[in-house]
PDB file of N, CA and C in Angstrom:
ATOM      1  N   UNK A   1      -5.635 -18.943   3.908  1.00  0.00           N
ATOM      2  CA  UNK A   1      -5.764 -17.555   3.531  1.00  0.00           C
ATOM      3  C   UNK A   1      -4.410 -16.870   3.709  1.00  0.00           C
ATOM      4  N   UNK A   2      -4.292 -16.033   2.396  1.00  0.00           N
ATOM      5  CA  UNK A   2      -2.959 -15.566   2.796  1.00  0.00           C
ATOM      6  C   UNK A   2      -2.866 -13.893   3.954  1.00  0.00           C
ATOM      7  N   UNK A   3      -1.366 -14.127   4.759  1.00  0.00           N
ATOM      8  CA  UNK A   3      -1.326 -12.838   5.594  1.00  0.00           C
ATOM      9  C   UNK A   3      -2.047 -11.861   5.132  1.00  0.00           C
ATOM     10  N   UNK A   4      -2.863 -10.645   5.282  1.00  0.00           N
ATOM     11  CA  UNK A   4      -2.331  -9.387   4.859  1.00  0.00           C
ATOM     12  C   UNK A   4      -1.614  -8.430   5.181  1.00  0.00           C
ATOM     13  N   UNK A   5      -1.238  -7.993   3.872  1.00  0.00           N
ATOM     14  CA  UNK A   5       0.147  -7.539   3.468  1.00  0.00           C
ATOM     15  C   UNK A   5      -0.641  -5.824   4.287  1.00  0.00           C
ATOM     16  N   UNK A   6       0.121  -4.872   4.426  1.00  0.00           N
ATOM     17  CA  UNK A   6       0.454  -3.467   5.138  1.00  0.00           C
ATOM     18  C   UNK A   6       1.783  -2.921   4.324  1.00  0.00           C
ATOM     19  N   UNK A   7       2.502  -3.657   3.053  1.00  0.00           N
ATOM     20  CA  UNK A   7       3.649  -3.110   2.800  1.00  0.00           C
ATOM     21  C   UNK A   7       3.406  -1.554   2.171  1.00  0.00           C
ATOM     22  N   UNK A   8       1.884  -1.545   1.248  1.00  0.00           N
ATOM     23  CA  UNK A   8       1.707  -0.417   0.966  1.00  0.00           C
ATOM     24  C   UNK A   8       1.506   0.919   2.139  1.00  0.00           C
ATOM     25  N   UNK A   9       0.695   0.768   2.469  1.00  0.00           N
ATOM     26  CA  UNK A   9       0.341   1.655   3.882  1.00  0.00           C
ATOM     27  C   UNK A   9       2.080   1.970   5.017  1.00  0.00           C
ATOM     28  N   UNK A  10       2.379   1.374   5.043  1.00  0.00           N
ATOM     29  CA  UNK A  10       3.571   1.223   6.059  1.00  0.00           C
ATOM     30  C   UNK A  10       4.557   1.735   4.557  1.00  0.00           C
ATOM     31  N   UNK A  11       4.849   1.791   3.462  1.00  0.00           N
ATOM     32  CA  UNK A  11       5.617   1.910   2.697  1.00  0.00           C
ATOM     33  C   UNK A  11       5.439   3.947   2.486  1.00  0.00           C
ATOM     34  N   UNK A  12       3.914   4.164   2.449  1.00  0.00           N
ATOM     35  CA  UNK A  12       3.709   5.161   2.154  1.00  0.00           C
ATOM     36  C   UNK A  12       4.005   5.831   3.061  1.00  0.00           C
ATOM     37  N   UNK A  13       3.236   5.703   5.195  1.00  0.00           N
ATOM     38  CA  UNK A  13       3.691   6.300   5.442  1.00  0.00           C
ATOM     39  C   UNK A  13       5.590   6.432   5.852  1.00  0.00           C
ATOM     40  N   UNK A  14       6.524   5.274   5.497  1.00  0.00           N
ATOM     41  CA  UNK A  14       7.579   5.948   5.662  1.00  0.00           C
ATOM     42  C   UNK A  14       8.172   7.141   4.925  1.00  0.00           C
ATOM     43  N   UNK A  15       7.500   6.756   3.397  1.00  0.00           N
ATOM     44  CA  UNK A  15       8.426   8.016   2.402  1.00  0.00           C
ATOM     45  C   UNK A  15       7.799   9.107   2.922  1.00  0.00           C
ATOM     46  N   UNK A  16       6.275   9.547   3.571  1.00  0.00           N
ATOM     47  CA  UNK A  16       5.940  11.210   4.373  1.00  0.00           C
ATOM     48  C   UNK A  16       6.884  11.306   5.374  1.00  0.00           C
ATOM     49  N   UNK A  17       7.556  10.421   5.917  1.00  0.00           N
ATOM     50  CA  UNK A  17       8.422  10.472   7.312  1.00  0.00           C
ATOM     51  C   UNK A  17       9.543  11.531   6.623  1.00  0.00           C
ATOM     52  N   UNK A  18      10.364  11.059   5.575  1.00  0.00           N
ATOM     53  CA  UNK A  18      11.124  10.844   4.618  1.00  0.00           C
ATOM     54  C   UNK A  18      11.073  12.217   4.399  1.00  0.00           C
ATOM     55  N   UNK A  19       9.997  12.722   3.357  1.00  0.00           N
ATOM     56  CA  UNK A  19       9.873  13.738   3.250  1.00  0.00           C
ATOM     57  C   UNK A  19       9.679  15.123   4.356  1.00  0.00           C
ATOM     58  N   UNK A  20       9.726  14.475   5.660  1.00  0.00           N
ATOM     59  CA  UNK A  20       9.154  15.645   6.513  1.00  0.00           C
ATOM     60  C   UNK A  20      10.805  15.956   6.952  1.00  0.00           C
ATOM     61  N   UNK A  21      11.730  15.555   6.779  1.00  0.00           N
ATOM     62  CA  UNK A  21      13.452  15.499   6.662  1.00  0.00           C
ATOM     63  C   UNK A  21      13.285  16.642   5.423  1.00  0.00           C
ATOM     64  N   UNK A  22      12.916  16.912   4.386  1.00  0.00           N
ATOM     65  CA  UNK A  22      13.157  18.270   3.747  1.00  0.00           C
ATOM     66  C   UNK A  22      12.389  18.883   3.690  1.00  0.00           C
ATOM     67  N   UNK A  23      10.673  19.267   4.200  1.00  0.00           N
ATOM     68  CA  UNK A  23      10.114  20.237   4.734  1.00  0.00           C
ATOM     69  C   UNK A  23      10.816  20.820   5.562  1.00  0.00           C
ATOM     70  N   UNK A  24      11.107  20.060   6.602  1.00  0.00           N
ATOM     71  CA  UNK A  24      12.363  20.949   7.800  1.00  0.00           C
ATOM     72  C   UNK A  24      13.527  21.812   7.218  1.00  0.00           C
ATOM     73  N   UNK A  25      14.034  21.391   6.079  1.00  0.00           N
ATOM     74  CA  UNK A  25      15.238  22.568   5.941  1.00  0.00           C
ATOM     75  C   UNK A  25      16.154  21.659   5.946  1.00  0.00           C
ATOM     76  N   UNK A  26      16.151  20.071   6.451  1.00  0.00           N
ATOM     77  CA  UNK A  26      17.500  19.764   7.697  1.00  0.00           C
ATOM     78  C   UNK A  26      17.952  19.057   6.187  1.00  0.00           C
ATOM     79  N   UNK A  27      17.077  18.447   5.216  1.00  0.00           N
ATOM     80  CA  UNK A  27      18.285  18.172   3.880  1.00  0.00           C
ATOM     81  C   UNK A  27      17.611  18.816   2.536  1.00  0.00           C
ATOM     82  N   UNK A  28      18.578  18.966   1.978  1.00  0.00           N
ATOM     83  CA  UNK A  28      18.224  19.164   0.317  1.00  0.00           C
ATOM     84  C   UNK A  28      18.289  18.184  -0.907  1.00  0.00           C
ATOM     85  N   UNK A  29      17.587  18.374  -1.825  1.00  0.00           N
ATOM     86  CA  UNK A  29      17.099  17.431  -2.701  1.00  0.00           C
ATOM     87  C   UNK A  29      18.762  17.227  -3.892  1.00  0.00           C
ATOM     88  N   UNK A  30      18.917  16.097  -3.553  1.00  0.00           N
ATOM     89  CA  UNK A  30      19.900  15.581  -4.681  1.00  0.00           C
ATOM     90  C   UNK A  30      19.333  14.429  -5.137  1.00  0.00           C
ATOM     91  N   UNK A  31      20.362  14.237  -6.252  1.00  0.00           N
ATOM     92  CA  UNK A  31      20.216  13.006  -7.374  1.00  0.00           C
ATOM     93  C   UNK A  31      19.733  11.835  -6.906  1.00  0.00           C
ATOM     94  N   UNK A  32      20.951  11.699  -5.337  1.00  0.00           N
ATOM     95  CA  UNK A  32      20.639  10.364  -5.112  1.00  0.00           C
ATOM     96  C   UNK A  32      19.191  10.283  -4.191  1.00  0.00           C
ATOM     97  N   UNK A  33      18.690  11.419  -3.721  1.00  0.00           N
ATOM     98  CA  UNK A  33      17.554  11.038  -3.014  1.00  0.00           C
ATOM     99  C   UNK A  33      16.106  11.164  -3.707  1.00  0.00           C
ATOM    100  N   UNK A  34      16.418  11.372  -5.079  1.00  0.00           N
ATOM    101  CA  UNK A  34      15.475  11.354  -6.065  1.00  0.00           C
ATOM    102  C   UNK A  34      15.366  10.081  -6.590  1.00  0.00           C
ATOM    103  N   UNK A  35      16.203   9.564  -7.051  1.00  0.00           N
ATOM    104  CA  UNK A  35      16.506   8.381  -7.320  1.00  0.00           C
ATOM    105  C   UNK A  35      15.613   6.896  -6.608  1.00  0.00           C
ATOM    106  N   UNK A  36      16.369   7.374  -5.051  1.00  0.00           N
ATOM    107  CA  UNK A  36      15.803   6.480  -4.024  1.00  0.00           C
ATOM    108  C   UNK A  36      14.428   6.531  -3.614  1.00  0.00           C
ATOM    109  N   UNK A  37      14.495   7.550  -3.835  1.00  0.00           N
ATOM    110  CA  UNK A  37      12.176   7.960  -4.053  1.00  0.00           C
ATOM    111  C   UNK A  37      11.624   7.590  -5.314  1.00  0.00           C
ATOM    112  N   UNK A  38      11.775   7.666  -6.373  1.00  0.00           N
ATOM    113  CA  UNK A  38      11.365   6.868  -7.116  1.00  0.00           C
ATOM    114  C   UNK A  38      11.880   5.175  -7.143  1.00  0.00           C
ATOM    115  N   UNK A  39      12.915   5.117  -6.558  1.00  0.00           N
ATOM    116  CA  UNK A  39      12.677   3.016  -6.728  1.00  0.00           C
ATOM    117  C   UNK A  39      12.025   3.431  -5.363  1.00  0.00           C
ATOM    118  N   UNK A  40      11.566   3.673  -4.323  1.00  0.00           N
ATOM    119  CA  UNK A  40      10.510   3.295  -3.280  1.00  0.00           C
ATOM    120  C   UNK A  40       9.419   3.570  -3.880  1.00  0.00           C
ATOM    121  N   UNK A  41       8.793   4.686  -4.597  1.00  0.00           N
ATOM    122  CA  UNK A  41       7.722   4.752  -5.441  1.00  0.00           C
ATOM    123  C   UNK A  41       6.988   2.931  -6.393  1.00  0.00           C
ATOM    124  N   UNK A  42       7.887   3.307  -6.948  1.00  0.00           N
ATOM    125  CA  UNK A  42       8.221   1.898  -7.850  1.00  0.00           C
ATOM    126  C   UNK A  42       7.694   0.550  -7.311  1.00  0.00           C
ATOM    127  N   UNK A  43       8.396   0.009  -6.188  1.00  0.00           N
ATOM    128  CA  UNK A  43       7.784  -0.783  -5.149  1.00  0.00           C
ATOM    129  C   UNK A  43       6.878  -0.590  -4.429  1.00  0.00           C
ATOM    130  N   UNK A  44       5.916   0.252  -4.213  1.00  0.00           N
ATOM    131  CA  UNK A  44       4.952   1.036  -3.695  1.00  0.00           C
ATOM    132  C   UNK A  44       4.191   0.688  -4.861  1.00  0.00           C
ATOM    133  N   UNK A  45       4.271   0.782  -5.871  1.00  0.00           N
ATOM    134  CA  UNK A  45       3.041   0.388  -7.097  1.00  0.00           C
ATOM    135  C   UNK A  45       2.688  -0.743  -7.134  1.00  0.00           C
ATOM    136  N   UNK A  46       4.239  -1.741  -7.259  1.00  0.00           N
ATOM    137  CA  UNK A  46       3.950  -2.785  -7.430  1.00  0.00           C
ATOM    138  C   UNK A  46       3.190  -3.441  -6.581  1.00  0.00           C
ATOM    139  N   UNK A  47       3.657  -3.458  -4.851  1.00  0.00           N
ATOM    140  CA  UNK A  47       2.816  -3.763  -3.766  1.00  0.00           C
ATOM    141  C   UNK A  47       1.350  -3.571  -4.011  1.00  0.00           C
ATOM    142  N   UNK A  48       0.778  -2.304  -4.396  1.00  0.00           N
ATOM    143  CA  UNK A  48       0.004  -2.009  -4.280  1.00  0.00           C
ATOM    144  C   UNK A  48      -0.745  -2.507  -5.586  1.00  0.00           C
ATOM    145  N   UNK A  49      -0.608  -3.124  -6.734  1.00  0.00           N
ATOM    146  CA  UNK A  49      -0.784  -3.840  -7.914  1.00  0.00           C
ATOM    147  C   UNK A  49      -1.032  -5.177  -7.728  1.00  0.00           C
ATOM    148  N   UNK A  50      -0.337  -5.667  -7.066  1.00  0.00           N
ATOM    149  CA  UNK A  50      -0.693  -6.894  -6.430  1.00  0.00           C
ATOM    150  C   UNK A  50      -2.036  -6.969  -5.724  1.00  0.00           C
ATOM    151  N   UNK A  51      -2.162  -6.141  -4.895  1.00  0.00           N
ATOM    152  CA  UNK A  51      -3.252  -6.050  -4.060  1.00  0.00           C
ATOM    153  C   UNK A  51      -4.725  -6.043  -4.848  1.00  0.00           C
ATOM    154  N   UNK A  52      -4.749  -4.777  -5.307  1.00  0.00           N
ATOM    155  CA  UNK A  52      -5.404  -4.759  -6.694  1.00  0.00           C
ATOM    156  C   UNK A  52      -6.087  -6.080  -7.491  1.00  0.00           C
ATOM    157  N   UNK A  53      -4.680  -7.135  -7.788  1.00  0.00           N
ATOM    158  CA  UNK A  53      -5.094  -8.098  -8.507  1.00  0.00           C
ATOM    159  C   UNK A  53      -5.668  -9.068  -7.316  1.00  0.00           C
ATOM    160  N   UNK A  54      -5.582  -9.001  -6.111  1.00  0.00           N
ATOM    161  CA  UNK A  54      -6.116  -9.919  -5.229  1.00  0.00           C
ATOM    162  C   UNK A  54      -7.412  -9.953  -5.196  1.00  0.00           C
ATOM    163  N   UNK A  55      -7.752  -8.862  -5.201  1.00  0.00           N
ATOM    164  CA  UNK A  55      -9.081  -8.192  -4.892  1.00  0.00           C
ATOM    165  C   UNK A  55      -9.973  -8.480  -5.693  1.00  0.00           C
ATOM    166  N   UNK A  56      -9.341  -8.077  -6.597  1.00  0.00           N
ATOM    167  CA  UNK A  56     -10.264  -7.862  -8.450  1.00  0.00           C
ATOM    168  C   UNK A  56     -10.451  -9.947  -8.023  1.00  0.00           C
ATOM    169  N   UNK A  57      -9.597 -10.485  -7.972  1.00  0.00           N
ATOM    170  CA  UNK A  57      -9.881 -12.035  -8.080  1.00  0.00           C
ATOM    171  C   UNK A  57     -10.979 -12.667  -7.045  1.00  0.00           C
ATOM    172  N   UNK A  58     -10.585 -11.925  -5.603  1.00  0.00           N
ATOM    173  CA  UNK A  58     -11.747 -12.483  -4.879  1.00  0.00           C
ATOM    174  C   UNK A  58     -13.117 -11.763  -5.331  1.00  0.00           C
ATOM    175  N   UNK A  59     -13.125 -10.677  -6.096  1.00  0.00           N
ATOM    176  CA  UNK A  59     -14.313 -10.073  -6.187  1.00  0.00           C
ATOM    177  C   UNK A  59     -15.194 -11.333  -7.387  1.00  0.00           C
ATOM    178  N   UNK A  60     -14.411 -11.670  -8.305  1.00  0.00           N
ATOM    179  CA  UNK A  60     -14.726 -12.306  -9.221  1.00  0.00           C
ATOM    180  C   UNK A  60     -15.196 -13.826  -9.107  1.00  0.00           C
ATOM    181  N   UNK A  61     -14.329 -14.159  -8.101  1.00  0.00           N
ATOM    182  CA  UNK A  61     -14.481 -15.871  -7.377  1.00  0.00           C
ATOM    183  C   UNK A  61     -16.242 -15.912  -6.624  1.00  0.00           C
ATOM    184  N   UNK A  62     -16.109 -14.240  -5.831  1.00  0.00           N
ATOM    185  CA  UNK A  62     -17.340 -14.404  -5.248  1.00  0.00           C
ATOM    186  C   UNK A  62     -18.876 -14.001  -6.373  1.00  0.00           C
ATOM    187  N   UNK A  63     -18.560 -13.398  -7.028  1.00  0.00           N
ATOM    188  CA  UNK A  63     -19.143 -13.444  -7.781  1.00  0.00           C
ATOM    189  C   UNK A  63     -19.886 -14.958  -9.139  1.00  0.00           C
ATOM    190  N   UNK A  64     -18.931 -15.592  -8.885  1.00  0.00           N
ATOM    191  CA  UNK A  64     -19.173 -16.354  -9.740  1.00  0.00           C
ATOM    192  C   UNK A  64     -19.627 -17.724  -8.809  1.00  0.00           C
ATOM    193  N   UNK A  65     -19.133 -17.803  -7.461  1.00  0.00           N
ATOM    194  CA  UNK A  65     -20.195 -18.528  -6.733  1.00  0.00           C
ATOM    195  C   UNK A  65     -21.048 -18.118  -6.565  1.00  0.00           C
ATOM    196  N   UNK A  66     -21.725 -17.129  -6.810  1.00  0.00           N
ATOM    197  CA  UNK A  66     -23.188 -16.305  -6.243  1.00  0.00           C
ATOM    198  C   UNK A  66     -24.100 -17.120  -7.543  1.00  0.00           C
ATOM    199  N   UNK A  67     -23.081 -16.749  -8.968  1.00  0.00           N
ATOM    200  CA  UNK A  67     -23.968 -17.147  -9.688  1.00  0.00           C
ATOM    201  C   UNK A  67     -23.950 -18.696 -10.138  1.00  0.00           C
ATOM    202  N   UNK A  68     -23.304 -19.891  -9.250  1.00  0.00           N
ATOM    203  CA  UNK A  68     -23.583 -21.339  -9.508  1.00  0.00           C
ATOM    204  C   UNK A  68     -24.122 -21.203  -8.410  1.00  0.00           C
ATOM    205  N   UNK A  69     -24.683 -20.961  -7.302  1.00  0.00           N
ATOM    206  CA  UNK A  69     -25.515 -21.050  -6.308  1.00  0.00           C
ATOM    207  C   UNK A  69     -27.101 -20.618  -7.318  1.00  0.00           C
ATOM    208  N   UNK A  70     -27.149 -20.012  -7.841  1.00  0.00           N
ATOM    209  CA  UNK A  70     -28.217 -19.340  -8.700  1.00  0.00           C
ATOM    210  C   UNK A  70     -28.380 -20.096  -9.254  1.00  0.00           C
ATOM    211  N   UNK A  71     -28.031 -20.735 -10.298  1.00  0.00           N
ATOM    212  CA  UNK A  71     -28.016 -21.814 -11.170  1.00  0.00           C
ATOM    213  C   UNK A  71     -28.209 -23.456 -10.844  1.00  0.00           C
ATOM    214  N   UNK A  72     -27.671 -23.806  -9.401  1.00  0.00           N
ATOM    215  CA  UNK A  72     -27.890 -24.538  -8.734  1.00  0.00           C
ATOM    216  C   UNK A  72     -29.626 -24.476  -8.702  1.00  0.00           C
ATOM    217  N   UNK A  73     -29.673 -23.591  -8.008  1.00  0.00           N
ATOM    218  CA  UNK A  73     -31.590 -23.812  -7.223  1.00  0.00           C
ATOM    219  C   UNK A  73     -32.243 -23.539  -8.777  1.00  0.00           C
ATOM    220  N   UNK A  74     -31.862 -22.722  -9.975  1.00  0.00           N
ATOM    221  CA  UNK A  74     -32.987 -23.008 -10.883  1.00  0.00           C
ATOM    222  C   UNK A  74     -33.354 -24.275 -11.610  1.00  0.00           C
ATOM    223  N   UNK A  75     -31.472 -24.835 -11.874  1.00  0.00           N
ATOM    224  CA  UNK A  75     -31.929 -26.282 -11.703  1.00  0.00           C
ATOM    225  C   UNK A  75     -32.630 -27.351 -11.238  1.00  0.00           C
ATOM    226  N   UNK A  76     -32.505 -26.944 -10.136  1.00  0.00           N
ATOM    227  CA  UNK A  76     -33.188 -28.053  -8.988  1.00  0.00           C
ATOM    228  C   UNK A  76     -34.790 -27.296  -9.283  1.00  0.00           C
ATOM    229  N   UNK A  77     -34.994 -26.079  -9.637  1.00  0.00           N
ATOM    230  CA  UNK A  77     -36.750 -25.989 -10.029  1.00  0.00           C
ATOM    231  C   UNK A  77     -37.429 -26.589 -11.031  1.00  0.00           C
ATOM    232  N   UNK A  78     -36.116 -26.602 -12.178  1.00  0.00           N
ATOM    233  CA  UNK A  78     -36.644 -26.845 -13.028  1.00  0.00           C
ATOM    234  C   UNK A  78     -37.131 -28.412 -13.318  1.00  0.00           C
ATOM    235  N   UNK A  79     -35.889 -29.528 -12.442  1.00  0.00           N
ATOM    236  CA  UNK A  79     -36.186 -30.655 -12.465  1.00  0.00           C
ATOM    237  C   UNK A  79     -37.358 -31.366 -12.204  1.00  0.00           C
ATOM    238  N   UNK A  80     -38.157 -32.398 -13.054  1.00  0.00           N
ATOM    239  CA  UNK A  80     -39.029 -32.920 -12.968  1.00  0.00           C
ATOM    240  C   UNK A  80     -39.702 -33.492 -11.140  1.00  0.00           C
ATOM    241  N   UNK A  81     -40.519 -32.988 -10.617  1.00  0.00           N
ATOM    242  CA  UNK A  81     -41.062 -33.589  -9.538  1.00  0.00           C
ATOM    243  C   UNK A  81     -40.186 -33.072  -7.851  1.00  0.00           C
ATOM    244  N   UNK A  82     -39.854 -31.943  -8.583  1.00  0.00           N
ATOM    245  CA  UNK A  82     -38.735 -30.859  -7.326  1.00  0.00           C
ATOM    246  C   UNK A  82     -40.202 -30.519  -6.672  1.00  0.00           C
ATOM    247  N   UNK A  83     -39.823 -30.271  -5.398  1.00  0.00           N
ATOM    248  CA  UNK A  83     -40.678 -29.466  -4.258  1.00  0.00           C
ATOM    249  C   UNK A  83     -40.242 -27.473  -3.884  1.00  0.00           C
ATOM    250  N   UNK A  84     -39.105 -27.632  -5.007  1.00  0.00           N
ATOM    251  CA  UNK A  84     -38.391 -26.034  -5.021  1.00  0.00           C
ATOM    252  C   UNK A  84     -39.203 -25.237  -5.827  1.00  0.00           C
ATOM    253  N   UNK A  85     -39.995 -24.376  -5.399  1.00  0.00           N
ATOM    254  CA  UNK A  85     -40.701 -23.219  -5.932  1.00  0.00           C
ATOM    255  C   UNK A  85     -40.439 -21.652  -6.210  1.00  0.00           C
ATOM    256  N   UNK A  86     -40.596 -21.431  -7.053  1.00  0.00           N
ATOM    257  CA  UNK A  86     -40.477 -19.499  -7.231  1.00  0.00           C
ATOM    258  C   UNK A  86     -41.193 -19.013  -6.697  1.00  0.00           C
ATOM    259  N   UNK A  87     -40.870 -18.058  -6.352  1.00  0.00           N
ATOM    260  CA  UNK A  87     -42.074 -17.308  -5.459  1.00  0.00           C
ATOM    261  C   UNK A  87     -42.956 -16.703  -6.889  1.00  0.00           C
ATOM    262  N   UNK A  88     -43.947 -16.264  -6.836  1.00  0.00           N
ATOM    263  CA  UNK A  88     -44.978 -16.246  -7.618  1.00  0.00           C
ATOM    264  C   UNK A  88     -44.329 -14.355  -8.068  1.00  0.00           C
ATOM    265  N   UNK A  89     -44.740 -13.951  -9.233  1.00  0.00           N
ATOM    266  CA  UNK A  89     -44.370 -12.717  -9.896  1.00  0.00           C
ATOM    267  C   UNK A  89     -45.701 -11.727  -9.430  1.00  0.00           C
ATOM    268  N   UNK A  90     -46.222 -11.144  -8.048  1.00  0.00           N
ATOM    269  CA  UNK A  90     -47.343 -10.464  -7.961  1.00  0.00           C
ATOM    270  C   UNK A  90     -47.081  -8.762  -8.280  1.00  0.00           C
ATOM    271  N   UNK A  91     -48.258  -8.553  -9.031  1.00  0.00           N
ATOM    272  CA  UNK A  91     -48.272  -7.139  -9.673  1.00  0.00           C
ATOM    273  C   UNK A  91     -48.178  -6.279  -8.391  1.00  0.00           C
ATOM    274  N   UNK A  92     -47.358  -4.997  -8.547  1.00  0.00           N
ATOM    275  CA  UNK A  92     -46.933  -4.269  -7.775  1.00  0.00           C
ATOM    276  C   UNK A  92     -48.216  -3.041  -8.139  1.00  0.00           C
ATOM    277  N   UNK A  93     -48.538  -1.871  -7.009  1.00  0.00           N
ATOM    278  CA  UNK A  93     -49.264  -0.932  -7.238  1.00  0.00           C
ATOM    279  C   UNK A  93     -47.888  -0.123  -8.325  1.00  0.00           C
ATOM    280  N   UNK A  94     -48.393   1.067  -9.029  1.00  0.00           N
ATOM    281  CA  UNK A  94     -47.238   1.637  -9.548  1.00  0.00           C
ATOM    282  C   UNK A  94     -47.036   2.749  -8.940  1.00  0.00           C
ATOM    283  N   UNK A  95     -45.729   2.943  -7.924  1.00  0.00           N
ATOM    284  CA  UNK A  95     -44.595   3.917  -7.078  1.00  0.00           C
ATOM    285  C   UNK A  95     -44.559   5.359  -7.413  1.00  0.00           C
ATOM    286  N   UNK A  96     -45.455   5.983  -8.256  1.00  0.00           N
ATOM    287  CA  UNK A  96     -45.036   7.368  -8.571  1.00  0.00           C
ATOM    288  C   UNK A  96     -45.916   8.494  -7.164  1.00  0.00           C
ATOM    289  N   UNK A  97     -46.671   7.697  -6.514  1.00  0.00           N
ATOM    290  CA  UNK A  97     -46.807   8.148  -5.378  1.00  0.00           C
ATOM    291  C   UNK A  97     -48.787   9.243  -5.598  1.00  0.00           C
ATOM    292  N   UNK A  98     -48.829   9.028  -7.129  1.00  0.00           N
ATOM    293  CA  UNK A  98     -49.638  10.005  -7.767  1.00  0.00           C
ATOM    294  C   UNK A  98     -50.882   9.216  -7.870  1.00  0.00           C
ATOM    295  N   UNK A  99     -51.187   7.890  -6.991  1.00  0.00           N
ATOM    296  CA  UNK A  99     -52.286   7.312  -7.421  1.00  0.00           C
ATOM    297  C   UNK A  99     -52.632   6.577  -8.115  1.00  0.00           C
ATOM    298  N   UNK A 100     -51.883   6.475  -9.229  1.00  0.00           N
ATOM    299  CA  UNK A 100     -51.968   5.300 -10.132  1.00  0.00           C
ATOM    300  C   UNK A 100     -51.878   4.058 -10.093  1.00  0.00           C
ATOM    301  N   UNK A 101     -52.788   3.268 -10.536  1.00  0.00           N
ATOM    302  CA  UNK A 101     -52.246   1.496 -10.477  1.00  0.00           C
ATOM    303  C   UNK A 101     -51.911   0.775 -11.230  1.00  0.00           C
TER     304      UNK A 101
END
């Protein structure tokens, strides 16, 4: 399993650090510190894009073992002389709370 990564979180909060340097007064906004906030921005996406695609993949991996585990046992029901059973489909009362069945 790979590390996890904190570059986003730890990335974000340095640029509020960053920024709390010109809430104070103590610098003013030039070229070059615009600059340098957007390529930290920049890398901040990407980090965080990555992550994204990790996710989206384990979501999908688990998903798709859920459904050969599924497919597994209907197989095995369906096979000739299996002891694997469905549970039986029993009629439900009907939920509107009004009496009806």
């Amino acid at each position: 399993m790979k590390k996890m990564s904190y570059r986003v979180s730890d990335g974000l909060s340095e640029m509020a650090r960053i920024f709390d340097e010109y809430v104070s007064g103590s610098r003013t906004v030039v070229e070059r510190d615009v600059l340098a906030l957007r390529k930290a921005a920049k890398l901040l996406a990407d980090a965080a894009l990555d992550l994204e695609h990790e996710v989206s993949r384990l979501r999908w991996n688990d998903q798709a073992r859920r459904e050969r585990t599924t497919e597994i046992v209907l197989d095995q029901v369906r096979e000739p002389g299996s002891n694997i059973r469905l549970f039986p489909v029993i009629p439900r009362p009907f939920g509107d709370h009004r009496g009806a069945v």
